[in-house]
Protein backbone atom coordinates (compact mmCIF):
# COMPACT_ATOMS: atom_id res chain seq x y z
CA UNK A 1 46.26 -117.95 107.08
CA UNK A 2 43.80 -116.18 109.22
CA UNK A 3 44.61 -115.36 112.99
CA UNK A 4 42.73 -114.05 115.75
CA UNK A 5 44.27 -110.69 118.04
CA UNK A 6 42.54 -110.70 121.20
CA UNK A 7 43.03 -107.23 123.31
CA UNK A 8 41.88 -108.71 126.55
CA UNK A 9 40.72 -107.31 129.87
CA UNK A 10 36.96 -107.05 128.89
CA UNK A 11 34.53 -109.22 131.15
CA UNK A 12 32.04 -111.05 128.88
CA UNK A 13 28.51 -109.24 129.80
CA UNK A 14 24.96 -110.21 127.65
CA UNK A 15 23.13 -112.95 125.70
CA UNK A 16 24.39 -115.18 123.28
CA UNK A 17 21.98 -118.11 121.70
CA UNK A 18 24.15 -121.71 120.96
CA UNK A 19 24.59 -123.48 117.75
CA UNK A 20 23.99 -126.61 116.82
CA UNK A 21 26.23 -129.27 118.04
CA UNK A 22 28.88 -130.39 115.33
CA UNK A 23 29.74 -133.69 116.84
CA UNK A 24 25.89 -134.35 116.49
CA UNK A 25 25.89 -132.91 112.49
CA UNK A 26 27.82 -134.61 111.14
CA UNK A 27 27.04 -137.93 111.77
CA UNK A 28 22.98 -137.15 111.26
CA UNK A 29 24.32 -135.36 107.61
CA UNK A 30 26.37 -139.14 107.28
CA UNK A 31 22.44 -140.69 107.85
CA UNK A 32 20.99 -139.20 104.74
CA UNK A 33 23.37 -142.02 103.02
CA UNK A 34 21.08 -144.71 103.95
CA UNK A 35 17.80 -143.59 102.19
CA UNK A 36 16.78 -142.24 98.21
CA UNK A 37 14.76 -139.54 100.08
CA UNK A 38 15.45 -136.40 101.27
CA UNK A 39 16.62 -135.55 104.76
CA UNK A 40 15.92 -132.43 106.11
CA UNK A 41 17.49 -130.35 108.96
CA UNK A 42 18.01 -127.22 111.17
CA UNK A 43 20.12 -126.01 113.70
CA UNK A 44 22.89 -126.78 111.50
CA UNK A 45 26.33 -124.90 112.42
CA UNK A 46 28.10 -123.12 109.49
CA UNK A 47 31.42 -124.70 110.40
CA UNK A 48 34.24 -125.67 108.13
CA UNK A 49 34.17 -129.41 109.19
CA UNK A 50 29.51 -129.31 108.41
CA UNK A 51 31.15 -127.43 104.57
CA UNK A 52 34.05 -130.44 104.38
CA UNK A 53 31.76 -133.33 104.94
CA UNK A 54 28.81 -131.83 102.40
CA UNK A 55 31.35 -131.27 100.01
CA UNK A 56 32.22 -134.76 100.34
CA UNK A 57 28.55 -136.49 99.88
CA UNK A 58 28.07 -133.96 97.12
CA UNK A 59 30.88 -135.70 95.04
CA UNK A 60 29.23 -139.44 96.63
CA UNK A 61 26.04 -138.04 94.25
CA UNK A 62 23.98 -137.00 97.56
CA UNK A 63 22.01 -133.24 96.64
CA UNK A 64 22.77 -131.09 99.10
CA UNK A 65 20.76 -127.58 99.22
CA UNK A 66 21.66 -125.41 102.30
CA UNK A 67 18.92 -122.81 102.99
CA UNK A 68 18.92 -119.75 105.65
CA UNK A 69 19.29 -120.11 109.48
CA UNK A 70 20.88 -123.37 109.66
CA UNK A 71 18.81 -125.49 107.52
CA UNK A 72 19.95 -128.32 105.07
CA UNK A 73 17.82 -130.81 102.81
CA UNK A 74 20.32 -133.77 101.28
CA UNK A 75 18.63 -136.09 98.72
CA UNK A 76 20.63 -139.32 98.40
CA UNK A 77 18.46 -140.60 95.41
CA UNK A 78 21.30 -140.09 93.04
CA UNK A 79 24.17 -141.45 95.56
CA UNK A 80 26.23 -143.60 93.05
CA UNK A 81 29.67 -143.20 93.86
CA UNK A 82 30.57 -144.57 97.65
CA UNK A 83 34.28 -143.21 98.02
CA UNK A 84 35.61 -140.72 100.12
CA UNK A 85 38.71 -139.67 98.64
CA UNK A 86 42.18 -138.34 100.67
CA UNK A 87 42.22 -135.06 99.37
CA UNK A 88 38.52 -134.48 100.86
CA UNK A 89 38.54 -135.76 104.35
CA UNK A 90 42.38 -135.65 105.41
CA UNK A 91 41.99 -132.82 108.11
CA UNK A 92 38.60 -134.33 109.87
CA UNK A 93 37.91 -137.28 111.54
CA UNK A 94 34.50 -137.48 111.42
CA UNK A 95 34.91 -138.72 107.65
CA UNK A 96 35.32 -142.29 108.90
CA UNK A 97 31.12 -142.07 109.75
CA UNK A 98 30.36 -142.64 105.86
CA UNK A 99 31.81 -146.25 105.96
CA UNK A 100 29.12 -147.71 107.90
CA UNK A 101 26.09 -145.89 105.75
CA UNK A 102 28.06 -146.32 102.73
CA UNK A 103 28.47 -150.35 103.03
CA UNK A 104 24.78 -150.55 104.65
CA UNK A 105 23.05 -148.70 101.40
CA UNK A 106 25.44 -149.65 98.51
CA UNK A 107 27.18 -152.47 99.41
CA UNK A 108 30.77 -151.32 98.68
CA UNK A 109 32.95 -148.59 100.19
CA UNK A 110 36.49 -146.55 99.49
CA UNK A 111 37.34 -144.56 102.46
CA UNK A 112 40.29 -142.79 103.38
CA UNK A 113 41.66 -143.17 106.58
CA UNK A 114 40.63 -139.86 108.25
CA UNK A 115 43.01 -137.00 109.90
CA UNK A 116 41.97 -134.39 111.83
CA UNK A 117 43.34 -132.91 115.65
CA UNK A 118 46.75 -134.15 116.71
CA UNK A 119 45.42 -135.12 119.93
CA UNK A 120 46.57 -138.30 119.88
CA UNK A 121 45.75 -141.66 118.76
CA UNK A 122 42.17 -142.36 117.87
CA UNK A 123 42.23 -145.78 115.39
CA UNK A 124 39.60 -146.94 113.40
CA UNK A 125 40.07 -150.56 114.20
CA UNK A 126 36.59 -150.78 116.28
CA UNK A 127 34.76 -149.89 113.28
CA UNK A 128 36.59 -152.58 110.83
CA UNK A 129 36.11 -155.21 113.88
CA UNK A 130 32.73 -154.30 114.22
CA UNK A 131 31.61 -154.46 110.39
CA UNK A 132 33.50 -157.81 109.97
CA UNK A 133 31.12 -159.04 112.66
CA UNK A 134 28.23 -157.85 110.59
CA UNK A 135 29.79 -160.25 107.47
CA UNK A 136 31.44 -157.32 105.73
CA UNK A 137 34.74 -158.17 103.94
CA UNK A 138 37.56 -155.42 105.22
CA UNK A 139 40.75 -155.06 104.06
CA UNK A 140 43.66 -151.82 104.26
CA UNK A 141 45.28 -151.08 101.06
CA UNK A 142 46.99 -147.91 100.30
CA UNK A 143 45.55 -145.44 102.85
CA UNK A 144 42.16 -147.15 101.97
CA UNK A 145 39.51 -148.88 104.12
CA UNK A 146 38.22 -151.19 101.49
CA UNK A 147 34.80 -152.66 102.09
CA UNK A 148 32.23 -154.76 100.68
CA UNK A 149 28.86 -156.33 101.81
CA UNK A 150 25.69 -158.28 100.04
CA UNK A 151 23.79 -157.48 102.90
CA UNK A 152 25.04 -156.73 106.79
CA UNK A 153 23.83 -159.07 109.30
CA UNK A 154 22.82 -158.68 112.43
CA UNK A 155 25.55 -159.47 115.19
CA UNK A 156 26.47 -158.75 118.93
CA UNK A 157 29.27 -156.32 118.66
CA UNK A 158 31.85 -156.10 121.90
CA UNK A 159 34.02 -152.73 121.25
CA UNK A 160 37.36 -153.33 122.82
CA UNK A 161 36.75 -149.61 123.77
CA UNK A 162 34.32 -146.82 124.11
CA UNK A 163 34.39 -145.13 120.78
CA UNK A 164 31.90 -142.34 119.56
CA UNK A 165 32.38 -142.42 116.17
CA UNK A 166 32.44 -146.32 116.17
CA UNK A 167 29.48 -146.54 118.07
CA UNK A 168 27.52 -144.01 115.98
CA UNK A 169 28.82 -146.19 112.66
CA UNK A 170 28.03 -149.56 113.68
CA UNK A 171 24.24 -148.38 114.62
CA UNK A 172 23.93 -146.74 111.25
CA UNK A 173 25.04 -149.57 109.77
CA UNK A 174 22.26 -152.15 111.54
CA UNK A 175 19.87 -149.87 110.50
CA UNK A 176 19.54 -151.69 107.15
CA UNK A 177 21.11 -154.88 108.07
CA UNK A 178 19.52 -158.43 108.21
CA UNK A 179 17.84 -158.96 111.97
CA UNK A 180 19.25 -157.67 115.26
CA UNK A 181 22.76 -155.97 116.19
CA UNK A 182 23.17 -155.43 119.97
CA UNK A 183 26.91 -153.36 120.49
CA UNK A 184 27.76 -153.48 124.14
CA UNK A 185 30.01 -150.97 125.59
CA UNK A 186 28.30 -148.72 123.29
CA UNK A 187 29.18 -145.07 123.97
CA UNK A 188 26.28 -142.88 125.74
CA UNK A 189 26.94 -139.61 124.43
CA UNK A 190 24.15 -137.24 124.26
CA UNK A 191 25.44 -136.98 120.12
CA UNK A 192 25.27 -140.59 119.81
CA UNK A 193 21.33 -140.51 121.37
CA UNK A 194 20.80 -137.51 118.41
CA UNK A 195 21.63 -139.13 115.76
CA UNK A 196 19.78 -142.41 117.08
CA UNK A 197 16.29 -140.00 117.34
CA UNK A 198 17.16 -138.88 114.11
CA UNK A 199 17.56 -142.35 112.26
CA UNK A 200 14.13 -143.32 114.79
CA UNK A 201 12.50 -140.80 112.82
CA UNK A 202 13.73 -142.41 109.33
CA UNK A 203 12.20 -145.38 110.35
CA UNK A 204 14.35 -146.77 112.17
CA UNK A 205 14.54 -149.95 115.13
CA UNK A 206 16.85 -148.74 117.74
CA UNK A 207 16.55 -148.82 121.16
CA UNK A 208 18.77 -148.18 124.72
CA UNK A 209 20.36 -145.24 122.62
CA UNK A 210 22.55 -143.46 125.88
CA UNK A 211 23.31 -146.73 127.68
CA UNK A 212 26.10 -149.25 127.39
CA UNK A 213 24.17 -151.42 125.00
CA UNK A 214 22.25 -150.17 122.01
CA UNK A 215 20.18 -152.16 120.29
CA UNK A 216 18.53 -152.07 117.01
CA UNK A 217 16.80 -154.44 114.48
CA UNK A 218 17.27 -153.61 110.88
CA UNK A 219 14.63 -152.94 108.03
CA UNK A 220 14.60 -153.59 104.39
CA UNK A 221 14.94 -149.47 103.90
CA UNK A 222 14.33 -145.79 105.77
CA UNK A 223 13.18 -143.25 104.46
CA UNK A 224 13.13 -139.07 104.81
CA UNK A 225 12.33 -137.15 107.85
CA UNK A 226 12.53 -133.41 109.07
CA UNK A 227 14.88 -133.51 112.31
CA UNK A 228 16.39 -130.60 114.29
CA UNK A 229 20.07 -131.38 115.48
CA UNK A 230 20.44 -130.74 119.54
CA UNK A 231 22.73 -127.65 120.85
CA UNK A 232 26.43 -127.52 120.99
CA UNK A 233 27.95 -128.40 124.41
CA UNK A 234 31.11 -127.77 124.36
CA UNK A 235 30.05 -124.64 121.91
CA UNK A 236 27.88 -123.86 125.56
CA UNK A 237 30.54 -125.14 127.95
CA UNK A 238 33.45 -123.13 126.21
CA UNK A 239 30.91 -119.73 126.50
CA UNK A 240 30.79 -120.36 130.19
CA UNK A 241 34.13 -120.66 131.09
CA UNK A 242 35.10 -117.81 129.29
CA UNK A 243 32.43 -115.89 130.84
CA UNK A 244 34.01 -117.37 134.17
CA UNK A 245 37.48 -116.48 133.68
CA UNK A 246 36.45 -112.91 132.68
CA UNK A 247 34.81 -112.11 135.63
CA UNK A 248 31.33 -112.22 133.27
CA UNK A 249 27.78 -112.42 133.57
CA UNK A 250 26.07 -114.01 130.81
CA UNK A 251 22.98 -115.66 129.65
CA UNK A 252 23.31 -118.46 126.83
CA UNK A 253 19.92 -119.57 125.11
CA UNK A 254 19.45 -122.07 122.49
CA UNK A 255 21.04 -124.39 125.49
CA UNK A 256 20.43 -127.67 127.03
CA UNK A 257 22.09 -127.81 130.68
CA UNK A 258 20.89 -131.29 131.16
CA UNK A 259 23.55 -132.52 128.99
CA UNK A 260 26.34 -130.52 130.93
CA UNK A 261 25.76 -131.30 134.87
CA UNK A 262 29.49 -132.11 135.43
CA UNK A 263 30.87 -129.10 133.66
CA UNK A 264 28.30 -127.04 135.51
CA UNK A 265 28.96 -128.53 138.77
CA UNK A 266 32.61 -127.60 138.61
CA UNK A 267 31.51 -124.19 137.73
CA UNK A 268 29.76 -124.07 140.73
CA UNK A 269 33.04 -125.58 142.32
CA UNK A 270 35.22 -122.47 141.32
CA UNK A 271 32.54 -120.48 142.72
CA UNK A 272 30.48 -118.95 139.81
CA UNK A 273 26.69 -118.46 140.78
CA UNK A 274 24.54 -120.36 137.60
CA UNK A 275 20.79 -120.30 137.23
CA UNK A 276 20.02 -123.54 134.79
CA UNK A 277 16.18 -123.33 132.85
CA UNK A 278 15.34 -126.02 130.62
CA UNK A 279 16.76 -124.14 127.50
CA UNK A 280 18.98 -121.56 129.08
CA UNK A 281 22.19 -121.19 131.18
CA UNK A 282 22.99 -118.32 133.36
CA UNK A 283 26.50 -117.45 134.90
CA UNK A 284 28.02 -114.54 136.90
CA UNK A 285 31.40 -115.16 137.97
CA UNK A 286 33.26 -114.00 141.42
CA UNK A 287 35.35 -111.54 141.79
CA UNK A 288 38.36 -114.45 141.76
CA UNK A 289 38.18 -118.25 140.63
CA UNK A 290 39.02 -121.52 142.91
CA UNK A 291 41.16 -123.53 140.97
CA UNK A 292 39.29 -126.70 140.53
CA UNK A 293 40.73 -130.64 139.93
CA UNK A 294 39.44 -132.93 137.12
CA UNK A 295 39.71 -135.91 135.43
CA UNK A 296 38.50 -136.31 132.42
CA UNK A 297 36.70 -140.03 131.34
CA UNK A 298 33.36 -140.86 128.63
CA UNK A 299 29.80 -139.33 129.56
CA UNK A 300 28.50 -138.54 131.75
CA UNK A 301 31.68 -137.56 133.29
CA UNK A 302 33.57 -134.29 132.31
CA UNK A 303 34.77 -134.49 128.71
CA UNK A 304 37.73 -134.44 127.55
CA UNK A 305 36.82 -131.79 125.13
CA UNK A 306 36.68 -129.24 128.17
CA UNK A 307 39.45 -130.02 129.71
CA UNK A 308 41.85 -127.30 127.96
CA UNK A 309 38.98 -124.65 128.55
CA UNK A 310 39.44 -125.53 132.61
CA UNK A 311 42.90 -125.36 132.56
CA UNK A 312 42.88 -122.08 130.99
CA UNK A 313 40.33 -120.70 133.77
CA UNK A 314 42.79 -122.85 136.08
CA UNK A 315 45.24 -120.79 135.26
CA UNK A 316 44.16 -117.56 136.98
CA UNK A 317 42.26 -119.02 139.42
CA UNK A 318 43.00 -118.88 143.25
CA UNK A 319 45.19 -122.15 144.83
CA UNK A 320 46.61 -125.22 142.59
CA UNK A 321 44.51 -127.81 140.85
CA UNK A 322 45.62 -131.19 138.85
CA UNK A 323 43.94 -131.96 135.51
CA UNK A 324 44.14 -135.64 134.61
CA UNK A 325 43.83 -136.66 130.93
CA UNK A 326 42.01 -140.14 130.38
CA UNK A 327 41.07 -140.17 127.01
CA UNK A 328 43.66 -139.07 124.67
CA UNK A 329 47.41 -139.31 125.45
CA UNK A 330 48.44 -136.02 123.75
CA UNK A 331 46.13 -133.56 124.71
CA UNK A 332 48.18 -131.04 126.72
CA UNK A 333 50.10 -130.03 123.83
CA UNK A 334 47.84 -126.26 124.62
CA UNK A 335 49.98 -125.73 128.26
CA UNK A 336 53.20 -125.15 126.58
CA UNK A 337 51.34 -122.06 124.90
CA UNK A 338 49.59 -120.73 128.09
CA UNK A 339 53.08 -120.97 129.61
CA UNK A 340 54.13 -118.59 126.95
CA UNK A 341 51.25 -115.91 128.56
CA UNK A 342 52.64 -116.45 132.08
CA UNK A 343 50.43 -119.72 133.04
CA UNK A 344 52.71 -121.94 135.79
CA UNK A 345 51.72 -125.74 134.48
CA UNK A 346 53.94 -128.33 135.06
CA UNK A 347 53.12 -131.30 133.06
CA UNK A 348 53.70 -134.98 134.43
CA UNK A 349 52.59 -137.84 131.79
CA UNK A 350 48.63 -137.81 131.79
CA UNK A 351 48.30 -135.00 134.72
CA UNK A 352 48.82 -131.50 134.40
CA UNK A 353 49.46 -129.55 137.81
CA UNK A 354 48.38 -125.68 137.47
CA UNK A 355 48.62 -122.98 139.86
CA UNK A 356 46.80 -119.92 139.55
CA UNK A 357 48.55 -116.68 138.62
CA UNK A 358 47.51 -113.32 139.38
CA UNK A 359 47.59 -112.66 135.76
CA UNK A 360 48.61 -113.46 132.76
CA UNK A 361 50.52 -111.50 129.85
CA UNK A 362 49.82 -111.22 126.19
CA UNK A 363 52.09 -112.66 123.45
CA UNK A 364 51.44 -115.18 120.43
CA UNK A 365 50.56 -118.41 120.07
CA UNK A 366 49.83 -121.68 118.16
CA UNK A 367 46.75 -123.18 118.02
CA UNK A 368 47.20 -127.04 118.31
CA UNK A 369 43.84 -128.54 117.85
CA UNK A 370 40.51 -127.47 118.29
CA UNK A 371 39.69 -127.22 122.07
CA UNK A 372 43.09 -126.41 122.61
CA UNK A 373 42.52 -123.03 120.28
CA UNK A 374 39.11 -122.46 122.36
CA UNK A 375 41.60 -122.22 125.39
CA UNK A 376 43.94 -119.71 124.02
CA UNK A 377 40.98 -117.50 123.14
CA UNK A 378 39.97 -117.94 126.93
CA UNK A 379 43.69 -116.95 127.97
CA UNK A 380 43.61 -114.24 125.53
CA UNK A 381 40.54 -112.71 127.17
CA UNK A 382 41.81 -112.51 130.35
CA UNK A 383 45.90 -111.60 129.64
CA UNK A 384 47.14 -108.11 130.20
CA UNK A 385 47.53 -106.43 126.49
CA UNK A 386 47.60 -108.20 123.12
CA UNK A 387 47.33 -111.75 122.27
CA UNK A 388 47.78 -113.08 118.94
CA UNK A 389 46.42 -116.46 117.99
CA UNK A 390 47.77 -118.17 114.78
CA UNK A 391 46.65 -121.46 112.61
CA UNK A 392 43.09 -120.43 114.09
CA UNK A 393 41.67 -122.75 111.47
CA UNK A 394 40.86 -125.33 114.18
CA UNK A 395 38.45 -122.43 115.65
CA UNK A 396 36.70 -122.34 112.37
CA UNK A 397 36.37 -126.03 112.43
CA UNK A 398 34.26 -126.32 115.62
CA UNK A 399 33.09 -122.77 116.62
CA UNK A 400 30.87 -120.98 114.43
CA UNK A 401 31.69 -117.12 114.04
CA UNK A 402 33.49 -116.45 117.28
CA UNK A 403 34.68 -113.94 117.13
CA UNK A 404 31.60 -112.14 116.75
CA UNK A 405 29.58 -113.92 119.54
CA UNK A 406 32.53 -112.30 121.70
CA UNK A 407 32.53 -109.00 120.34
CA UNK A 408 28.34 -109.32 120.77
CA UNK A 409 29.42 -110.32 124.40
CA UNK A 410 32.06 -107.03 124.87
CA UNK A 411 34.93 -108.56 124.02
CA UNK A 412 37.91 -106.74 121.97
CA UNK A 413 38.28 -109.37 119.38
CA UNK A 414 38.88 -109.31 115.78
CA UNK A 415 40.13 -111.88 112.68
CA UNK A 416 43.30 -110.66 110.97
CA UNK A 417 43.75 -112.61 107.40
């Protein structure tokens, strides 16, 4: 199993252009279910979650042909076989977003209840809830979401909760139902308004795509389009604080600050000067951080998918800060590791207390989930000597060749297998 030995002490100086945003893949590489034509589309990260879930409409009957620089055509003519075994989608989530295209274009599906991070709960009940509104026939049997539809109709969907992945599978779903779906409490993530533009361009009906309440009237069929999937993020929010905590000065292209005003606003907060141009983020960090408080709820308020990356610049920042967790109840399982490099974090329930250190000291550690592995990396840039990083497979799932965009960026990183 492949780890990552950080040497740290090097401040992240240069240019570095962002991938494409995985959390908006993979659901517009789920949308090529609904049509026989072929999707095509660029800006595609080469991650190991993008390879899991191609793998897994290859053996649905989808063509899949990958091409240089991030493209990808997938021709779902041939789709003929709408399961999604265990074995396939067991360490991602994001496998759950076939169920809605699957039932929508065939009628039937066999999904596996998805795994992925151990952050925490995350059940798929909102989706079964929301198809059975639609007229879909659900039931649970062995590990299985079993499903089965003539035709979807239209319905207004209430999720209990704000869900991503729900909201994203419900509104591929009405794409091809029977008249008009309305889901309120819809999630407004700038992924979920991606893949929306993307189905839009498939022919789809959709409208108020990044408010509470999405609607969308469905057609008999979609068909092909050419679509280019919107930057990473986190991928850009992750770059920046570990520019920050390094005492860096970079520029990140292939960016869209729009979609990151409260991450860059605490930026600002800790006291790191940042130039934002429509496509471009600049940052040159002080001489010493301000610890900075969050709290982490849905967009557009800080995600939760940053808050690890914080609390690692928290923890050699200047004064004490408190990180409260909204969204998933297990997601500080990364502080007991960046206690092990010298971090002081006390953890109470849902808040984490940290108070800045002068510095912190290399050892190893255990990756415990994705974001939680992009904050060890941070730590590991900034700790005194060696740190080693093990189960960095999360990294591989969400970042796409780290560690050389840091070594591009000065930074004493390599991958030991």
């Amino acid at each position: 199993m492949d780890k990552l030995l950080i040497k740290g002490g090097n401040p992240l100086v240069g240019e570095l252009a962002i991938s494409g945003a995985k959390n908006a893949a993979l659901p517009i590489i789920c949308a090529s279910l609904l049509c026989n034509n072929t999707l095509s589309l660029t800006n595609i990260p080469q991650l190991h979650d993008v390879a899991t879930m191609l793998r897994l409409l290859g053996q649905m009957g989808v063509v899949v042909t990958i091409g240089d620089k991030g493209t990808l055509t997938l021709d779902g003519c041939k789709l003929d076989n709408p399961l999604a075994p265990y074995e396939m989608v067991k360490t991602m989530r994001a496998s759950i977003l076939v169920l809605g295209p699957l039932l929508a274009r065939c009628g039937e599906a066999k999904v596996s209840m998805p795994g992925g991070c151990a952050i925490g709960a995350r059940p798929v009940d909102q989706h079964i809830k929301g198809l059975q509104a639609m007229g879909a026939e659900i039931r649970v049997e062995g590990g299985y979401v079993l499903a089965q539809a003539q035709r979807l109709k239209g319905a207004r969907i209430v999720t209990d909760m704000v869900t991503v992945t729900g909201t994203e599978n419900l509104m591929m779903a009405a794409t091809l139902a029977e008249g008009e779906t309305v889901i309120e409490n819809a999630a407004r993530e700038p992924e979920v308004v991606d893949l929306a533009n993307c189905l839009i361009a498939m022919g789809a009906r959709i409208s108020g795509a990044g408010s509470d309440r999405i609607s969308i009237q469905g057609v008999d069929r979609l068909h092909g389009a050419d679509y280019p999937v919107m930057p990473d993020r986190i991928e850009t929010g992750t770059y920046l604080c570990a520019a920050a905590a390094t005492r860096g000065d970079i520029l990140l292209t292939r960016a869209s600050p729009a979609l990151l005003d409260a991450v860059i606003d605490k930026l600002r907060e800790a006291g790191c000067a940042i130039e934002c141009q429509p496509d471009s983020i600049a940052l040159k960090a002080p001489r010493r951080l301000k610890s900075v408080s969050l709290r982490t709820a849905p967009y557009p308020a800080f995600p939760t998918d940053m808050q690890a990356q914080f609390m690692a610049i928290d923890c050699v920042a200047e004064g004490s800060a408190v990180i409260r967790e909204t969204i998933f109840e297990n997601r500080f399982m990364h502080a007991v590791e960046l206690i092990r490099l010298g971090a002081d974090i006390r953890i109470d329930a849902n808040n984490a207390v940290v108070t800045g250190v002068p510095a912190l000291d290399g050892a190893t550690v255990m990756a415990t989930d994705l974001r939680a592995s992009a904050s060890l990396v941070i730590a590991g840039l900034v700790a005194q000597g060696e740190t080693l990083i093990e189960r960095i497979y999360h990294l591989d799932r969400g970042y796409e060749r780290i560690e050389e965009k840091l070594t591009r960026l000065g930074a004493d990183v390599r991958r030991v297998r």
